[in-house]
Protein backbone atom coordinates (compact mmCIF):
# COMPACT_ATOMS: atom_id res chain seq x y z
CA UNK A 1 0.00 0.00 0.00
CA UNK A 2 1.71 3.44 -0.93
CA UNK A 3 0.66 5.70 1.77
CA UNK A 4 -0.60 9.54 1.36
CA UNK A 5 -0.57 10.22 4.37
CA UNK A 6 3.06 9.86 6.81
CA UNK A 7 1.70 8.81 10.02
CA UNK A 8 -0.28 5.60 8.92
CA UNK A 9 0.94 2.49 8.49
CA UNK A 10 -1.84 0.14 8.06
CA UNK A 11 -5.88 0.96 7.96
CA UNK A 12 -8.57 -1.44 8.99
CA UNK A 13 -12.14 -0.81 8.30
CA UNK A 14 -14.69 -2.44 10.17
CA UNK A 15 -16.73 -4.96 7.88
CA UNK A 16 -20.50 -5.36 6.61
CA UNK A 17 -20.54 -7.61 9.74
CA UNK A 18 -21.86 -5.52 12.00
CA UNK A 19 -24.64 -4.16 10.03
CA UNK A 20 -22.61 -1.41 8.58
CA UNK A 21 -21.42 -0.67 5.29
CA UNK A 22 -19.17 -3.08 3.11
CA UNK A 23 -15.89 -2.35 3.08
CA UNK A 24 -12.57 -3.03 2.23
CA UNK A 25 -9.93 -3.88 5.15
CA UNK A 26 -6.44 -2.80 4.07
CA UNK A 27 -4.50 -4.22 6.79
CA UNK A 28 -4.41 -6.84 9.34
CA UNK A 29 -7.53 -6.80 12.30
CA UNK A 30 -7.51 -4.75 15.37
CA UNK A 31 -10.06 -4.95 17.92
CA UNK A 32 -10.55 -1.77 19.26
CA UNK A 33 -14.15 -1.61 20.01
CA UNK A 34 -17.73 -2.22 18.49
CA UNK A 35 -18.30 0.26 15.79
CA UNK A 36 -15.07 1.98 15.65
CA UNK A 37 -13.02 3.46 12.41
CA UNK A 38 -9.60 3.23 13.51
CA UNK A 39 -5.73 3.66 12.03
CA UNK A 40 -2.77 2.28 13.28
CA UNK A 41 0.15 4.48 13.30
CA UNK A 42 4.14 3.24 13.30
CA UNK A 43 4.86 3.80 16.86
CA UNK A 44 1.41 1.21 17.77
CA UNK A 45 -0.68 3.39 18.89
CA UNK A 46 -4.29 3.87 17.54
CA UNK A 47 -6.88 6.01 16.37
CA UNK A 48 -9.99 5.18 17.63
CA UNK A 49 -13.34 7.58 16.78
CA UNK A 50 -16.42 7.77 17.31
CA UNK A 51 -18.61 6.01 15.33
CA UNK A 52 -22.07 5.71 16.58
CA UNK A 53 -24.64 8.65 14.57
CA UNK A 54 -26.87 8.73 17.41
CA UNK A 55 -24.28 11.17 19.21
CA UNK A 56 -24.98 13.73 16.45
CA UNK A 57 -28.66 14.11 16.90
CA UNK A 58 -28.58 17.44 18.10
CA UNK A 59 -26.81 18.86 15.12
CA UNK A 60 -27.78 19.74 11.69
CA UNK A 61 -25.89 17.95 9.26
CA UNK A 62 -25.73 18.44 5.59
CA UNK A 63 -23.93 16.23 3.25
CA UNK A 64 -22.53 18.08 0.57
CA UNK A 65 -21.73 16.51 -2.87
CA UNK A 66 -20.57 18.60 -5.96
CA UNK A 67 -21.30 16.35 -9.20
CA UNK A 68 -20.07 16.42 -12.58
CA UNK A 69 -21.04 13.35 -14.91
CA UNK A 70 -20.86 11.17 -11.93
CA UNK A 71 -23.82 8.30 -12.79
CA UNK A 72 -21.76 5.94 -12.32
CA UNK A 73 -20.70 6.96 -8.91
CA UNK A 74 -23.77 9.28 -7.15
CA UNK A 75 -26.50 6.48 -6.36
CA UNK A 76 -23.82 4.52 -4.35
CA UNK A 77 -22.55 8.10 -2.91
CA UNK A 78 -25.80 8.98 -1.69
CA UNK A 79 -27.10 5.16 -0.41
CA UNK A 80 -23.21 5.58 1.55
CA UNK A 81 -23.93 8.85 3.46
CA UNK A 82 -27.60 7.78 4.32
CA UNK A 83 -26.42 4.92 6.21
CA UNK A 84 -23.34 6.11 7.68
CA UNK A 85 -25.10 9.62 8.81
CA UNK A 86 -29.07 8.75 9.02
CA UNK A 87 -30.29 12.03 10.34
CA UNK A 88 -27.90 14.04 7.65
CA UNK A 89 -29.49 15.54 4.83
CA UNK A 90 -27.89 14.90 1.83
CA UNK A 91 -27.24 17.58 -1.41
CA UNK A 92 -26.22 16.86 -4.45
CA UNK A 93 -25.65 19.97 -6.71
CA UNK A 94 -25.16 18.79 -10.42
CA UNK A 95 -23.11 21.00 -12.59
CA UNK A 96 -24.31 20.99 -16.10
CA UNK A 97 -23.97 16.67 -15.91
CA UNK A 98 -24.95 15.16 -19.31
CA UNK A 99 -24.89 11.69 -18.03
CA UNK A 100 -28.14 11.67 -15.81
CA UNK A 101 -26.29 12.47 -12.95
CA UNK A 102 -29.36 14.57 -11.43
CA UNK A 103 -31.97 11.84 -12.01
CA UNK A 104 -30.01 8.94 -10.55
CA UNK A 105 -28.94 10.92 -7.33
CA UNK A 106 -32.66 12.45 -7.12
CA UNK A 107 -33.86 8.59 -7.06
CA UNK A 108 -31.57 7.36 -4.75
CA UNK A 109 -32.84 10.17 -2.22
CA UNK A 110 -30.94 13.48 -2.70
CA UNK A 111 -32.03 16.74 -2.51
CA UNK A 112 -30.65 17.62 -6.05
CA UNK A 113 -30.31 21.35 -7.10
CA UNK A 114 -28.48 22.43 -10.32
CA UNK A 115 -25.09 25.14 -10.56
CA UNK A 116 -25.38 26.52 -14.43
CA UNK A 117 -21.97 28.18 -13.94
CA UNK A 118 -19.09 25.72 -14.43
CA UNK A 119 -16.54 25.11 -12.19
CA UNK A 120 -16.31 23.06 -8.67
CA UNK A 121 -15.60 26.19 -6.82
CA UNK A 122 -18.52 27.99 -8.26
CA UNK A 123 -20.58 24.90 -6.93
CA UNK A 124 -19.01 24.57 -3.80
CA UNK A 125 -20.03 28.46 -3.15
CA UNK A 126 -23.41 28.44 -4.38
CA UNK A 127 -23.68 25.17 -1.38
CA UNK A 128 -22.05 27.06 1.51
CA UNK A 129 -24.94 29.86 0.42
CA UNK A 130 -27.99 28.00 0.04
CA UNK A 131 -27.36 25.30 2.84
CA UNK A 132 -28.19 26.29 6.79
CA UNK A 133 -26.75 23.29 8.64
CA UNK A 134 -24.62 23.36 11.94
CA UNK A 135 -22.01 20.79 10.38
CA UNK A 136 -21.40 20.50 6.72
CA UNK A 137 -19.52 17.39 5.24
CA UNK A 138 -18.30 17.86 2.03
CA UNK A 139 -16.99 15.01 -0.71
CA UNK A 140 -16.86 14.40 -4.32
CA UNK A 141 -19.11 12.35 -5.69
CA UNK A 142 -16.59 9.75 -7.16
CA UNK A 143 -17.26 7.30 -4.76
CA UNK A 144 -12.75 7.28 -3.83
CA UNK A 145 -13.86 8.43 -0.43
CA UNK A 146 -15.04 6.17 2.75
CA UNK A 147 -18.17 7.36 4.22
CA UNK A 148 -18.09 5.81 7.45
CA UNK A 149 -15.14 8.14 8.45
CA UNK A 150 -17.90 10.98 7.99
CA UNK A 151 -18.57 10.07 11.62
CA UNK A 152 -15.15 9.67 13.16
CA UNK A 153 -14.15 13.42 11.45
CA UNK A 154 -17.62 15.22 12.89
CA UNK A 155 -16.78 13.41 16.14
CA UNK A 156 -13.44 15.05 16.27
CA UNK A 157 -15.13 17.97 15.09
CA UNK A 158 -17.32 18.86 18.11
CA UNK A 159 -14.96 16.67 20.63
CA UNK A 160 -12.21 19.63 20.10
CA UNK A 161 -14.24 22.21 18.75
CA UNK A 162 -12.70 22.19 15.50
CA UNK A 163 -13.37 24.70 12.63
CA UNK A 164 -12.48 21.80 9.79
CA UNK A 165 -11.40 18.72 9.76
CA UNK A 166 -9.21 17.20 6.58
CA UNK A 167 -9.89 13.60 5.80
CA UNK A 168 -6.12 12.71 4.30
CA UNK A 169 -6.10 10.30 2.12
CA UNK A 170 -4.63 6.45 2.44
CA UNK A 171 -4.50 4.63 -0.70
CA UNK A 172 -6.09 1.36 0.21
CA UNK A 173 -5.25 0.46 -3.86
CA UNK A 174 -1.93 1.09 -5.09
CA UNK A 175 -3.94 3.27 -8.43
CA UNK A 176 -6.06 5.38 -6.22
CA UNK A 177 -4.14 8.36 -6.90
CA UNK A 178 -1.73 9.28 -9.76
CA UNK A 179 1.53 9.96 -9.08
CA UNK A 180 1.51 13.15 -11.09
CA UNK A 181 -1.54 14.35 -8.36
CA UNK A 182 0.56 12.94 -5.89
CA UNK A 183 3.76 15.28 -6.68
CA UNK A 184 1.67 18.35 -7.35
CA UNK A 185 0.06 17.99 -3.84
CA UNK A 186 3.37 17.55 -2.34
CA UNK A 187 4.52 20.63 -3.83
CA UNK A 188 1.76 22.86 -2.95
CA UNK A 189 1.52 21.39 0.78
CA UNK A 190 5.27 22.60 1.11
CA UNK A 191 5.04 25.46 -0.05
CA UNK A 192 2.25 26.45 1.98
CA UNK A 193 3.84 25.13 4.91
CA UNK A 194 6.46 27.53 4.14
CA UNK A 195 4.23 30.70 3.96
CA UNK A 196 2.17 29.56 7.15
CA UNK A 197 4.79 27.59 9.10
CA UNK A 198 2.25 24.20 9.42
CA UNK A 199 -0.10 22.86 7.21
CA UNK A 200 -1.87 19.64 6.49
CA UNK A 201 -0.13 16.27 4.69
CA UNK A 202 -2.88 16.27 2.20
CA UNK A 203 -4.14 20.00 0.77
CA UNK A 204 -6.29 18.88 -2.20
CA UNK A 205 -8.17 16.76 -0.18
CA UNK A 206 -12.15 16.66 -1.74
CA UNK A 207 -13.01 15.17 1.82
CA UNK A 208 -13.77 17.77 4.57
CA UNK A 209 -15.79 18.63 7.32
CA UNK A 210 -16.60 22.14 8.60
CA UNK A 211 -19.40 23.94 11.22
CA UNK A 212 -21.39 26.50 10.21
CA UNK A 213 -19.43 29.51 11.56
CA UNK A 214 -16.21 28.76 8.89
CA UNK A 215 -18.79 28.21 6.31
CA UNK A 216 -20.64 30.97 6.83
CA UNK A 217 -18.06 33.62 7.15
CA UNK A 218 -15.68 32.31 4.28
CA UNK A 219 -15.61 34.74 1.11
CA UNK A 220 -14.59 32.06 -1.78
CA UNK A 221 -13.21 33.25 -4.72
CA UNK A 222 -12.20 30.19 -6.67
CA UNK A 223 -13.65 28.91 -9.94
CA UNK A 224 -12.63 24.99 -9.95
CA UNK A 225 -9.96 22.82 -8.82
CA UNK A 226 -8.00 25.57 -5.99
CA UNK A 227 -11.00 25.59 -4.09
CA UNK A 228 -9.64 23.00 -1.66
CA UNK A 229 -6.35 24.72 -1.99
CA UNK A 230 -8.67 28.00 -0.83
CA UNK A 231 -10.28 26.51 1.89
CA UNK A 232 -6.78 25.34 3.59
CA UNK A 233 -5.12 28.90 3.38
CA UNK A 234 -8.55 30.80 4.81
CA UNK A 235 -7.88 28.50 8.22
CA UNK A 236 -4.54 28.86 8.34
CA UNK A 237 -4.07 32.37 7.56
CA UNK A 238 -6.71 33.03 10.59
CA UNK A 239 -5.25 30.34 12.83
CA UNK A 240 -8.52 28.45 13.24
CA UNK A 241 -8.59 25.50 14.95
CA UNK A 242 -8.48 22.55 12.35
CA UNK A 243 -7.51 19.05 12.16
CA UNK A 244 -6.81 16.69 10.21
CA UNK A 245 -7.31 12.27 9.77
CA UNK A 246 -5.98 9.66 7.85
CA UNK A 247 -8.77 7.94 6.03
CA UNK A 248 -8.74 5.14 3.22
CA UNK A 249 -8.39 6.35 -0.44
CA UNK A 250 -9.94 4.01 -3.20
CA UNK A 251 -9.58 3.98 -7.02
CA UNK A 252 -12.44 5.21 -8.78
CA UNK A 253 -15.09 2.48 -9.58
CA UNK A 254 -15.10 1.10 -13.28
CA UNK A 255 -17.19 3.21 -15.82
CA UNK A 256 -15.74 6.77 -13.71
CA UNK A 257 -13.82 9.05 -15.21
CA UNK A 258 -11.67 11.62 -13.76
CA UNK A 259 -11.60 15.17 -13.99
CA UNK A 260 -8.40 16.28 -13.49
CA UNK A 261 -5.60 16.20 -16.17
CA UNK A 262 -2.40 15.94 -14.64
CA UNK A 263 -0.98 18.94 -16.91
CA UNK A 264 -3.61 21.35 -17.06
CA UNK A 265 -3.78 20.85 -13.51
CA UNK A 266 0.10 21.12 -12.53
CA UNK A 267 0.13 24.73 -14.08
CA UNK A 268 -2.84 25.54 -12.16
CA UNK A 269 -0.77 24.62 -9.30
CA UNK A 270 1.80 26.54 -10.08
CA UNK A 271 0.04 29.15 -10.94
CA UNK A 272 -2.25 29.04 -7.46
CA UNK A 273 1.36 28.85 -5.73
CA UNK A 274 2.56 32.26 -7.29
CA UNK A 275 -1.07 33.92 -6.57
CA UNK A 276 -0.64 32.63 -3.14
CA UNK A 277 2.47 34.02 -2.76
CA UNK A 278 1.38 37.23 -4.36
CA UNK A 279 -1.86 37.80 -2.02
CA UNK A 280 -0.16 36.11 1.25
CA UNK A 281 3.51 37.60 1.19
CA UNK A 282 2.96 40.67 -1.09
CA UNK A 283 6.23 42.02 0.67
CA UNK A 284 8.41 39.35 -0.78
CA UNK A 285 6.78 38.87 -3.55
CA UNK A 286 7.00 42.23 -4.84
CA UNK A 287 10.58 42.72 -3.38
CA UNK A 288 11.36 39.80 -5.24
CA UNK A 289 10.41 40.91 -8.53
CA UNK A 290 11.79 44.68 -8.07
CA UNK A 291 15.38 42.14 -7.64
CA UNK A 292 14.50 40.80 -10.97
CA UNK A 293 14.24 43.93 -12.26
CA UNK A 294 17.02 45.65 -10.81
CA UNK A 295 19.83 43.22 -11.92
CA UNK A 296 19.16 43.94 -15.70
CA UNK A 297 19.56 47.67 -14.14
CA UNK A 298 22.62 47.42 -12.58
CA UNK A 299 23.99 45.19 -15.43
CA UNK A 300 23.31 48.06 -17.84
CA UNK A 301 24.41 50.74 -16.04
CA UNK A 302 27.87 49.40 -15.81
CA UNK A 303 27.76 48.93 -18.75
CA UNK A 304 27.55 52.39 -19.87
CA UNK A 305 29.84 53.98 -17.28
CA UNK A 306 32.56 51.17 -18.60
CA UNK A 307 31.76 52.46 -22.12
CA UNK A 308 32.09 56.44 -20.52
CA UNK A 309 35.18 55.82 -18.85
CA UNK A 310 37.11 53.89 -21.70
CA UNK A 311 35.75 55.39 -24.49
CA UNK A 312 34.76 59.06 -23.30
CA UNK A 313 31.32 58.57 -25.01
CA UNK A 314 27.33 58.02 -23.41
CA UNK A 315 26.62 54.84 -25.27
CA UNK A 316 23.39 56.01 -26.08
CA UNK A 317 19.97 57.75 -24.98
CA UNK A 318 18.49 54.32 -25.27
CA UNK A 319 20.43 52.29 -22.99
CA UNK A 320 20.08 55.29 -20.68
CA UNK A 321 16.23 55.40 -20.72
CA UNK A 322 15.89 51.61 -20.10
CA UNK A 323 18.01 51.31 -16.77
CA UNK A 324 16.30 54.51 -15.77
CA UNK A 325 13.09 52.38 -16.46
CA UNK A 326 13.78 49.07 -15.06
CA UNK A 327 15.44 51.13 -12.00
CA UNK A 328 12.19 53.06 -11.57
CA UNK A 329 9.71 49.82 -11.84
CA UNK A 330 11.97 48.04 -9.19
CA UNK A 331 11.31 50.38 -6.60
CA UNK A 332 7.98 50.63 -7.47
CA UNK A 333 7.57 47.15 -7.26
CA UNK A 334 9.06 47.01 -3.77
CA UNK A 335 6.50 50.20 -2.98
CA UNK A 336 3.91 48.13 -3.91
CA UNK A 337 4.49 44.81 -1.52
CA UNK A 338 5.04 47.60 0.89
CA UNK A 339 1.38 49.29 0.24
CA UNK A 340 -0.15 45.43 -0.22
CA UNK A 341 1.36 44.61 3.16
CA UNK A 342 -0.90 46.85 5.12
CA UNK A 343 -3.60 45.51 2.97
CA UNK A 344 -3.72 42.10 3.70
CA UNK A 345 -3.56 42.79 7.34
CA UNK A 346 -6.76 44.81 6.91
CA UNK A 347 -8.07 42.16 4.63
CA UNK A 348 -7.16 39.31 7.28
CA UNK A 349 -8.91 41.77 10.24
CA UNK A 350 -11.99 41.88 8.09
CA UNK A 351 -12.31 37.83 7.93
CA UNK A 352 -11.41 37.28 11.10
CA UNK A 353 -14.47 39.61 12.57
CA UNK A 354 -16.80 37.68 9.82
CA UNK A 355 -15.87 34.77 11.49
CA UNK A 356 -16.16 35.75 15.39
CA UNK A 357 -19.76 37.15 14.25
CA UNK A 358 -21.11 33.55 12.83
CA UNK A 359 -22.34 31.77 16.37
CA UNK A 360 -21.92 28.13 16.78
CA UNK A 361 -25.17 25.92 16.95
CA UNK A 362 -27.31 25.84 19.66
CA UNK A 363 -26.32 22.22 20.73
CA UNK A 364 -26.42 22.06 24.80
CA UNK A 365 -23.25 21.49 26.02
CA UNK A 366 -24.03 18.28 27.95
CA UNK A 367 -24.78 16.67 24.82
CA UNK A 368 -21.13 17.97 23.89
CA UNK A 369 -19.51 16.44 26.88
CA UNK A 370 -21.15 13.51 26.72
CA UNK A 371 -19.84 13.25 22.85
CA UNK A 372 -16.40 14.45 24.14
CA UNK A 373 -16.59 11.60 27.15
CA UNK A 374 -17.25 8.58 24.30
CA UNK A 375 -14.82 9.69 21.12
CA UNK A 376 -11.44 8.23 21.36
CA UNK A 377 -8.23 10.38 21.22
CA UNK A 378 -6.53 11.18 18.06
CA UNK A 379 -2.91 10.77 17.64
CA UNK A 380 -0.27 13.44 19.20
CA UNK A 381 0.85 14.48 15.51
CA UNK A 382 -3.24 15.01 15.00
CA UNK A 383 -3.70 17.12 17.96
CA UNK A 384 -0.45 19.11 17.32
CA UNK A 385 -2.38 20.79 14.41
CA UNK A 386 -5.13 21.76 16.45
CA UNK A 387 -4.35 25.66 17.75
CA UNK A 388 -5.38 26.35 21.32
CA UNK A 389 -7.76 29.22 20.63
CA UNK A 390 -10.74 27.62 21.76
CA UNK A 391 -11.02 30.49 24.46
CA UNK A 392 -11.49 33.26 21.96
CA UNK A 393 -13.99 31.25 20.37
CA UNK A 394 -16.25 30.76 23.31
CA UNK A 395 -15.57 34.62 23.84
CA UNK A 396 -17.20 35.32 20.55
């Protein structure tokens, strides 16, 4: 099994055995408890969740699932959630499908609504605006994601009073994910981790679970693919509590077709790296490219004071003009990731006070506890991504 995600070393699912689900198991048994979802880790400890839907009552839940020509996939999406999360409602927004996407979801018991405007972050924005829940699950509707971990992620969700939580994925099949995807993630999730100083293993994770004040008070921008890549930077640039869980990653079922191109994609990558750069750092991104500009400058202008010296005569008012040019646009540049600088901490002010206005849901806090008493401890490198902030929280 090639692992995604570093910590895990094996995964075991619990079977149709118990009433639940059919699954794959990945990895040798490990009796941990009735009902369970749970991930060994090298150093033999264990991840053990919660896994029982009855603790959730209380909340709203809304199952999220952005489709594009996914018949082959949706009905077996949909039946998935219902049983896993029996009191969630379940959305599936179809994006211009040609396939009968709509009609097969619809009959398998979706709410189904339709997103004219292409593009899975379009679709993922029109969702967070329509849909009033207190917990929102979001996953693609490829069928490569476990639903039964749907439980263990919202349990970790109000056990810790989480913001999001990142399902990371663990190829239980050695094609699950290509290993052009795989590289492109990897460079993207360090170079966050560079801007923000921590991040999560997996960043283009489809899988996620969020409450209702992160979904509320997020302003998203992007069009398709970045949106996860949006979604990660929002929490980390406000230091919201998040977390994140290794959960198993299939291949997509036979007659599915992905919608990524390795290519396309990787430029839009890069691409979302440099406008990340741009909007989070403007300081060094702009100082950086008044550099670029600059050493042209310098390289002409001795230049012509060689020529002046040895020769006695201005090489030319061309020559001239340019360095005075590029000289001028470099410290412009530099002026500008100055200016931008104060702007972002203005823009970061503004989304953090849209955030502290969106209250959480009116769940009584004994029903929290007693959720908090039952759910099984995550790992020690799970928790270290978790931000102790939950005091200004309560505060707001």
């Amino acid at each position: 099994m090639s692992a995604l995600h570093p910590l895990t070393a094996a995964v075991n699912i619990r079977s149709s055995a118990d009433g639940s689900l059919p699954a794959a198991s990945a990895a040798r048994p490990q009796s941990l408890g009735t009902g369970a979802v749970h991930f060994l880790v090298p150093d033999g400890s264990a991840y053990q969740g919660q896994s029982e839907p009855g603790l959730f009552a209380q909340y709203r839940i809304a199952v999220l699932v952005p489709c594009y020509n996914e018949a082959a996939t949706v009905a077996s999406v949909v039946a998935q959630f219902q049983a896993a999360l029996p009191g969630a409602s379940i959305y599936v927004y179809d994006n211009n499908s040609t396939d009968g996407t709509a009609e097969l979801a619809r009959s398998a018991g979706a709410e189904v609504r339709r997103e004219s405007r292409q593009g899975k972050g379009i679709v993922v924005r029109r969702m967070f605006s329509d849909i009033d829940a207190d917990i929102y699950v979001l996953v693609d509707g490829d069928a490569t994601y476990d639903a039964l971990s749907a439980r263990d992620m919202i349990a970790r969700l109000v056990q810790d009073r989480l913001d999001m939580v990142v399902a990371a994925r663990v190829e239980v099949e050695a094609t699950a994910y290509r290993a052009g995807h795989r590289f492109g993630n990897l460079l993207l999730t360090s170079f966050v981790a560079s801007v923000f100083g921590r991040t999560f293993t997996d960043m283009l994770s489809g899988y996620r679970v969020f409450t209702r004040r992160f979904v509320k008070s997020i302003p998203l921008l992007a069009r398709g693919f970045e949106i996860e890549t949006e979604l990660t930077v929002h929490a980390l640039e406000l230091g919201l509590p998040v977390a994140e869980i290794p959960t198993p990653y299939y291949a997509r079922p036979a007659g599915s077709a992905s919608k990524l191109n390795t290519w396309r994609d990787g430029l839009r990558i890069l691409w979302t790296i440099a406008g990340l750069q741009r909007s989070e750092r403007p300081l060094l991104f702009f100082t950086s490219v008044g550099g670029l500009l600059l050493v042209p400058a310098i390289l002409l202008a001795t230049s012509i004071f060689t020529a002046y010296e040895n020769e006695g005569v201005f090489p030319g008012l061309a020559a001239g003009a340019l360095t005075i040019a590029l000289t001028f646009l470099a410290v412009l540049s530099v002026t500008c990731g100055l200016v931008l600088t104060t702007v972002t901490r203005g823009r970061r002010e503004a989304k953090l006070l849209a955030y502290l206005q969106q209250t959480e849901p009116d769940a009584k806090d004994e029903l929290r506890m007693r959720s908090l008493n039952v759910t099984g401890q995550g790992s020690e490198r799970d928790l270290a991504l978790v931000p102790d902030i939950r005091a200004s929280s309560q505060e707001a």
